[in-house]
Structures are given as structure tokens and as C-alpha cells.
Protein backbone atom coordinates (compact mmCIF):
# COMPACT_ATOMS: atom_id res chain seq x y z
CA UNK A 1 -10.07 24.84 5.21
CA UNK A 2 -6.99 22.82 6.54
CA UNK A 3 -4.69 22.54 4.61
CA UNK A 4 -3.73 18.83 5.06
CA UNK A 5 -6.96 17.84 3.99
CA UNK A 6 -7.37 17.90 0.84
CA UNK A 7 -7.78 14.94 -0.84
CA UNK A 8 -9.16 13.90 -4.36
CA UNK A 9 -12.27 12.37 -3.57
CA UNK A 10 -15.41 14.67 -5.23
CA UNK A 11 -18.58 14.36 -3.10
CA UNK A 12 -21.50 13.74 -5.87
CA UNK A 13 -23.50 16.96 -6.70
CA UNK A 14 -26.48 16.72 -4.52
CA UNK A 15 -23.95 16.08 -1.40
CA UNK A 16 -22.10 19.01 -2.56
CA UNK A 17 -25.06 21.22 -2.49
CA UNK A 18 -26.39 19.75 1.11
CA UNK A 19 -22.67 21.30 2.40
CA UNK A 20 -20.49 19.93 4.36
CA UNK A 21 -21.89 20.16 7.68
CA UNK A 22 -24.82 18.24 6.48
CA UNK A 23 -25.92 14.85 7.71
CA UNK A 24 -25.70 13.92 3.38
CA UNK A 25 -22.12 15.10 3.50
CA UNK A 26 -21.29 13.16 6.77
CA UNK A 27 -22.51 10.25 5.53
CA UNK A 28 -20.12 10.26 2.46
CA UNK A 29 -17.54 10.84 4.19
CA UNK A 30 -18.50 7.67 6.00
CA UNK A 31 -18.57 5.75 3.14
CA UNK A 32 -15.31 6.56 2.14
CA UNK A 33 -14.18 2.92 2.55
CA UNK A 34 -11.86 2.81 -0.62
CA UNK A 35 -9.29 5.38 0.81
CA UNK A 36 -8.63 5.52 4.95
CA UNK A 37 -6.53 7.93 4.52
CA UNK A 38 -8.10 10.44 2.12
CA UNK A 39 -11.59 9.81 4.88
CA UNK A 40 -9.25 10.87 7.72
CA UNK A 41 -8.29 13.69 6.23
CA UNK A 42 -12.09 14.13 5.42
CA UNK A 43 -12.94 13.55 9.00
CA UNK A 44 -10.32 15.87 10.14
CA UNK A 45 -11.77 18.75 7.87
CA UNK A 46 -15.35 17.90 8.88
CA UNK A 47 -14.55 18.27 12.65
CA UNK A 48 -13.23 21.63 12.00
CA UNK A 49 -15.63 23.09 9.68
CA UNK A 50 -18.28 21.42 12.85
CA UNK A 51 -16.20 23.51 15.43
CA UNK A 52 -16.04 26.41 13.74
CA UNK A 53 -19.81 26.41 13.41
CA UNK A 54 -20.35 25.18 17.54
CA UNK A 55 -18.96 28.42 17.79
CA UNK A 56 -20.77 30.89 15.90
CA UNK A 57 -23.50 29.58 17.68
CA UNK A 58 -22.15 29.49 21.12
CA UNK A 59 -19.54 31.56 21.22
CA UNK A 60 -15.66 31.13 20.40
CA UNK A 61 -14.39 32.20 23.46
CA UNK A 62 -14.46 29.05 24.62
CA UNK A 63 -13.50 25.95 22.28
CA UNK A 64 -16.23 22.98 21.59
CA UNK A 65 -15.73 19.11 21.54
CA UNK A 66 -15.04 19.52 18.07
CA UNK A 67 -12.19 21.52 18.02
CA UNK A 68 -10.57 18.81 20.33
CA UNK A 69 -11.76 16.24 17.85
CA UNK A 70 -10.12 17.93 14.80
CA UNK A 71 -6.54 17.99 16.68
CA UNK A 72 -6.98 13.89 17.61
CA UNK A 73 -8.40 12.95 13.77
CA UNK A 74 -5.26 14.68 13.04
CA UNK A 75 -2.88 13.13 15.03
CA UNK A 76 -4.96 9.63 13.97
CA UNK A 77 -4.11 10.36 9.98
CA UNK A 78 -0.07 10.60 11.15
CA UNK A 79 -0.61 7.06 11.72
CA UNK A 80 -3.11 6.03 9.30
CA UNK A 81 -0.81 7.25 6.60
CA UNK A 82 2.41 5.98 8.14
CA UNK A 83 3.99 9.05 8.42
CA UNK A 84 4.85 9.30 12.48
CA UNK A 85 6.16 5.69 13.68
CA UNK A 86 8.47 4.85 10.76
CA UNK A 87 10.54 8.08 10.77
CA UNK A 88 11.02 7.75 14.29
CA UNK A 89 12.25 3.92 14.30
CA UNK A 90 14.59 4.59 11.84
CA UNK A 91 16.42 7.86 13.71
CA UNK A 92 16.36 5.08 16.77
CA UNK A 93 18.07 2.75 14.45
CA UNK A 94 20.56 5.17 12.87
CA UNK A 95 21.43 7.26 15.94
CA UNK A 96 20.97 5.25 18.86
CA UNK A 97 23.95 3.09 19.92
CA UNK A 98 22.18 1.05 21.79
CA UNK A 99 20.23 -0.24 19.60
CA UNK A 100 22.92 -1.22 16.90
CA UNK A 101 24.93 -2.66 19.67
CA UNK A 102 21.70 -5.17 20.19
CA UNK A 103 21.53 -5.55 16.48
CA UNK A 104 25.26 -6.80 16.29
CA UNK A 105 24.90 -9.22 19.05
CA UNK A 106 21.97 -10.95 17.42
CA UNK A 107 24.49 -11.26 14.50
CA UNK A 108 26.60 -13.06 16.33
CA UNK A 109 24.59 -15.25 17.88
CA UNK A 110 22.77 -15.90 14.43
CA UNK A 111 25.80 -16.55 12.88
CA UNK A 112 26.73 -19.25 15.12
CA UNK A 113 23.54 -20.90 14.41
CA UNK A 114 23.28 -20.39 10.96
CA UNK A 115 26.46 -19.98 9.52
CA UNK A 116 25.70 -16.51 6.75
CA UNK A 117 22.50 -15.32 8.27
CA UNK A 118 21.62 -11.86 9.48
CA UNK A 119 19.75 -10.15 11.48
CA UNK A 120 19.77 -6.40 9.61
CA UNK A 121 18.17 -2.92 9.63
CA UNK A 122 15.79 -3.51 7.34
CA UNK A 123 14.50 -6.64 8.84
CA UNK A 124 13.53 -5.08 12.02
CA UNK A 125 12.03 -2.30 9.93
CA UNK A 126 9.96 -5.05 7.74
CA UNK A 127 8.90 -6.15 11.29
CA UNK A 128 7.86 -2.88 12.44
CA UNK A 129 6.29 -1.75 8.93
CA UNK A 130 3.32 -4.67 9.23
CA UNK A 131 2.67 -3.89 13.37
CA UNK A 132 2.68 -0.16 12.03
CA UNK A 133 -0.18 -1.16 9.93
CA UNK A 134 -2.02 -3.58 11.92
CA UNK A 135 -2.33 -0.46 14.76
CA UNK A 136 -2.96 1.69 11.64
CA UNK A 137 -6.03 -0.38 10.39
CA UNK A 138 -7.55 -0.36 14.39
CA UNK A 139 -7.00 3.67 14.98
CA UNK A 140 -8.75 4.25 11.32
CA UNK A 141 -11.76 1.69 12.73
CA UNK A 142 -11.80 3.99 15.88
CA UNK A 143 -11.62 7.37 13.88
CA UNK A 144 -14.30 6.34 11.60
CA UNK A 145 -16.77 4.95 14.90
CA UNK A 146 -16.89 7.98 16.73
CA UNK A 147 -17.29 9.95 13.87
CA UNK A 148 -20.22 8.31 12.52
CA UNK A 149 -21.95 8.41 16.20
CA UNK A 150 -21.28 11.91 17.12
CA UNK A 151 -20.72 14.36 13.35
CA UNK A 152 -24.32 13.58 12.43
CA UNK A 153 -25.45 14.38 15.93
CA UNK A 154 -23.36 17.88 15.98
CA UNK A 155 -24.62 18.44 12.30
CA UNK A 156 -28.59 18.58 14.04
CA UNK A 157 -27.08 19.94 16.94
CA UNK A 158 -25.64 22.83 14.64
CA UNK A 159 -29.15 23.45 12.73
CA UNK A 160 -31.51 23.50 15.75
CA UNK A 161 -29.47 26.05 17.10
CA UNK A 162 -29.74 28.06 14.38
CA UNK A 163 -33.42 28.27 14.43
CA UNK A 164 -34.16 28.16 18.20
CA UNK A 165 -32.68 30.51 20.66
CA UNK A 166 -34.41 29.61 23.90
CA UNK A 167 -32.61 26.77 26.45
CA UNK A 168 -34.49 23.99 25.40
CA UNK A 169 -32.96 24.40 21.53
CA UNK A 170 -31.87 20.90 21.78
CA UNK A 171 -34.67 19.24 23.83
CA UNK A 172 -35.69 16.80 20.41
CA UNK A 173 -32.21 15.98 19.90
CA UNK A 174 -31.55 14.75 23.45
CA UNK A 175 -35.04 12.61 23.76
CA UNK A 176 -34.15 10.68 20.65
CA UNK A 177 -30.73 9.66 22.49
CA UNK A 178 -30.81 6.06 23.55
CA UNK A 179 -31.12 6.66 26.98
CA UNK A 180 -28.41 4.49 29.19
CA UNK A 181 -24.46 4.23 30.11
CA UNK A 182 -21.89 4.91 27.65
CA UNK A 183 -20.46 1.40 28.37
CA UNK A 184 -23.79 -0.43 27.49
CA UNK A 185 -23.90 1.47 24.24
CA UNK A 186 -26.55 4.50 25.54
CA UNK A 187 -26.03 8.30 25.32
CA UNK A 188 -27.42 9.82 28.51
CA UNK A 189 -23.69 11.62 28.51
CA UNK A 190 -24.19 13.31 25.07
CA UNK A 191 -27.59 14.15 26.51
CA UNK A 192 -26.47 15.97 29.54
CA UNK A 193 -23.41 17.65 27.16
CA UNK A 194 -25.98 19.08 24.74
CA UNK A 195 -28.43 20.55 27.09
CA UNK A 196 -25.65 21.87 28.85
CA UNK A 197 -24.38 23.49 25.35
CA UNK A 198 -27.89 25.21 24.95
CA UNK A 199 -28.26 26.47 28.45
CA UNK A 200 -23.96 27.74 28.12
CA UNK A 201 -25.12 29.80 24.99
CA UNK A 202 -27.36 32.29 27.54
CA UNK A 203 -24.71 32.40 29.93
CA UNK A 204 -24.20 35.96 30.36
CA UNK A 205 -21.00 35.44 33.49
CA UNK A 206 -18.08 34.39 31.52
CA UNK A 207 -16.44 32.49 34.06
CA UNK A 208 -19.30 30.30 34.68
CA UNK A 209 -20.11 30.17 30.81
CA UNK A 210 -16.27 28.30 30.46
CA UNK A 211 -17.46 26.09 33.53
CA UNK A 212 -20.42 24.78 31.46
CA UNK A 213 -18.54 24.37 28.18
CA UNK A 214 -15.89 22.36 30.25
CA UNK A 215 -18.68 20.33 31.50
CA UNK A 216 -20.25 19.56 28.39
CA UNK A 217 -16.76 18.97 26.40
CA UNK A 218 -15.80 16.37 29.20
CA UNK A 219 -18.81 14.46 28.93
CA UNK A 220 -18.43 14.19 25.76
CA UNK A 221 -14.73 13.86 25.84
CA UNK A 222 -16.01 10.93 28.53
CA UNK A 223 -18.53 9.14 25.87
CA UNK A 224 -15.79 9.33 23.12
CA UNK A 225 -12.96 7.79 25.37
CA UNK A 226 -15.25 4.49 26.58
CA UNK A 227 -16.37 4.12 22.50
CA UNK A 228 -12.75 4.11 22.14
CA UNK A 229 -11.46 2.12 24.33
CA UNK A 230 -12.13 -1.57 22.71
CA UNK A 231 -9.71 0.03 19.82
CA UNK A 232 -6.97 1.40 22.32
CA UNK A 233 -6.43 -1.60 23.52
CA UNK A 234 -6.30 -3.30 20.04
CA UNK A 235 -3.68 -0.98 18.91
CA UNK A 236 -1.93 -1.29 22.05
């Protein structure tokens, strides 16, 4: 388990016993929509339990999508929670001369206009606080999209290579992809990554193994990045 995810959300029995790198559990942590912080940090774990078991199943001396995943839902809760932007702003503030130099000439320029008013620390902070959670609300939307696309798919992904060893282990899963560009809203990428996952798995040269891994983490990497992208630019 990581350890900054725990949260005190209880998944209801029957979830519980599905475990948590079932399609049941997945979709409770979807539905998580009282607390975005407490489903990040959900998210977050889910990835990693999903990597860990990507890798018992193709090996772990090369890392899966997942693992990459886990580190970005990660980074995503900093912000979600408002624990990165805020503490940086305010060493800016306190340290940077600069910026109180700026601060002081708005005074005085303020203070010609208005006589007592002020243009303070905590003002720009107040102004900073509600863009903070504007781009908060947008990288929690983004978190939450490509999780609900791509866990459930890794959770069959997971189970049919636990029961079929031959190449073709994930031949059902990739015909019941909507067939098409990422940009248009297919999944002929995550198609190409998962076959190339089940082929990588019989791989006996290790160099060329890593080569087909990279492949298949890119394209997926690829898929994740144009989903993304309508929420980069909103928090941008």
C-alpha cells in the first residue's frame, strides 16, 4: 500500500470482497464524487496495486503504464489538495525581493488613487487561492477521465492474463475496443499497446522484451496525453 493513500472512505462489502483490482472496486472509486481528494488518493493506490499486478504477469524488469500512472495521480493529488502551489507562492512572496518591491509600488500608486487602500500579501494570495482551485477542479476532471477509460480495461487486461498464456491472451479485449484515432474518441492505440503487452510476456531476449514494453507504454502514454489534453489546456 502507499502510504499517502489512505483515506476514510469504506468500499461496501461486496466491493470489498471483488478486491481492488476489480472492475466493482474501480467503479467505486469512480463514484467517489463527494471527496476529490480522498478518490485521488484512491486512484493513486489503484494504479499501483494495477502495476504491481502488470508485472507479475509480465515481468518487473521492465515497468508498465501503470506504474507511470501512479507517479502522475500523485503529483495530480499535490494539487487537488492544495498542497504544492500555495507553499510555493508564499516563499516567492516572503523571500523574493522582487516581488515585494512590485507589491510596494502598487501601494503607491493605489494610494494616490484611493487615499487608505492597499494592495497586501494576502490579497494576492486570496487571488491565487481561487485560480489554485479552478486548475484544481480541471486536473481532478482529468485524473478521474483517464482513469475510468483505462483501470477497468487493465483490471480485464490483468485477469485474461492470468488464465491464458499464449500471445493472443488479450485478443477479446482488443476487438471490443472502439476501433479509430485517439482524437475522434477510438482506441486502436490501446489495441496495438495490449497485444504488444501479450506478445512482450514471451519475449525470451531482454533487450528486445524492454523495446516492446516501451512500445506499448508510449502508446498508451500517447492515448492518455490526447484524452488529456482538452483539460491541460483548461488548467493552463
Amino acid at each position: 500500500m502507499l502510504e499517502t493513500t489512505t483515506t476514510s472512505a469504506k468500499a461496501p462489502p461486496a466491493v470489498a470482497a471483488a478486491g481492488r483490482l476489480s472492475r466493482e472496486w474501480i467503479h467505486w472509486v469512480i463514484h467517489l464524487d463527494h471527496d476529490a481528494a480522498a478518490r485521488n488518493l484512491e486512484i493513486t493506490q489503484s494504479y499501483h496495486d494495477l502495476s504491481s499486478a502488470v508485472a507479475d504477469a509480465l515481468g518487473r524488469e521492465n515497468a508498465n503504464w501503470c506504474t507511470f500512472a501512479t507517479w502522475a495521480s500523485r503529483t495530480a493529488g499535490t494539487f487537488i489538495r492544495d498542497e504544492e502551489v500555495p507553499h510555493v507562492v508564499r516563499l516567492v512572496l516572503g523571500r523574493l525581493s522582487p516581488a515585494r518591491v512590485t507589491l510596494a509600488h502598487l501601494n503607491d500608486v493605489l494610494a494616490r488613487l484611493h487615499g487608505d487602500a492597499r494592495f497586501d500579501e494576502e490579497s494576492v494570495l486570496d487571488a491565487i487561492r481561487t485560480t489554485i482551485q479552478d486548475v484544481a477542479q480541471v486536473i481532478a476532471a482529468g485524473n478521474l477521465a483517464v482513469y475510468s477509460e483505462l483501470a477497468p480495461l487493465f483490471s480485464d487486461v490483468i485477469g485474461a492474463l492470468g488464465s491464458d498464456s499464449s500471445p493472443r491472451a488479450l485478443d477479446t479485449i482488443v476487438h471490443a475496443l472502439r476501433p479509430g484515432l485517439s482524437q475522434k474518441g477510438g482506441q486502436s492505440l490501446l489495441g496495438s499497446a495490449f497485444r504488444t503487452y501479450a506478445a512482450a510476456r514471451g519475449e525470451r531476449d531482454p533487450k528486445r522484451k524492454a523495446g516492446m514494453m516501451l512500445l506499448a507504454n508510449g502508446q498508451i502514454g500517447l492515448h492518455e496525453q490526447i484524452r488529456l489534453q482538452p483539460f491541460i489546456a483548461g488548467s493552463l
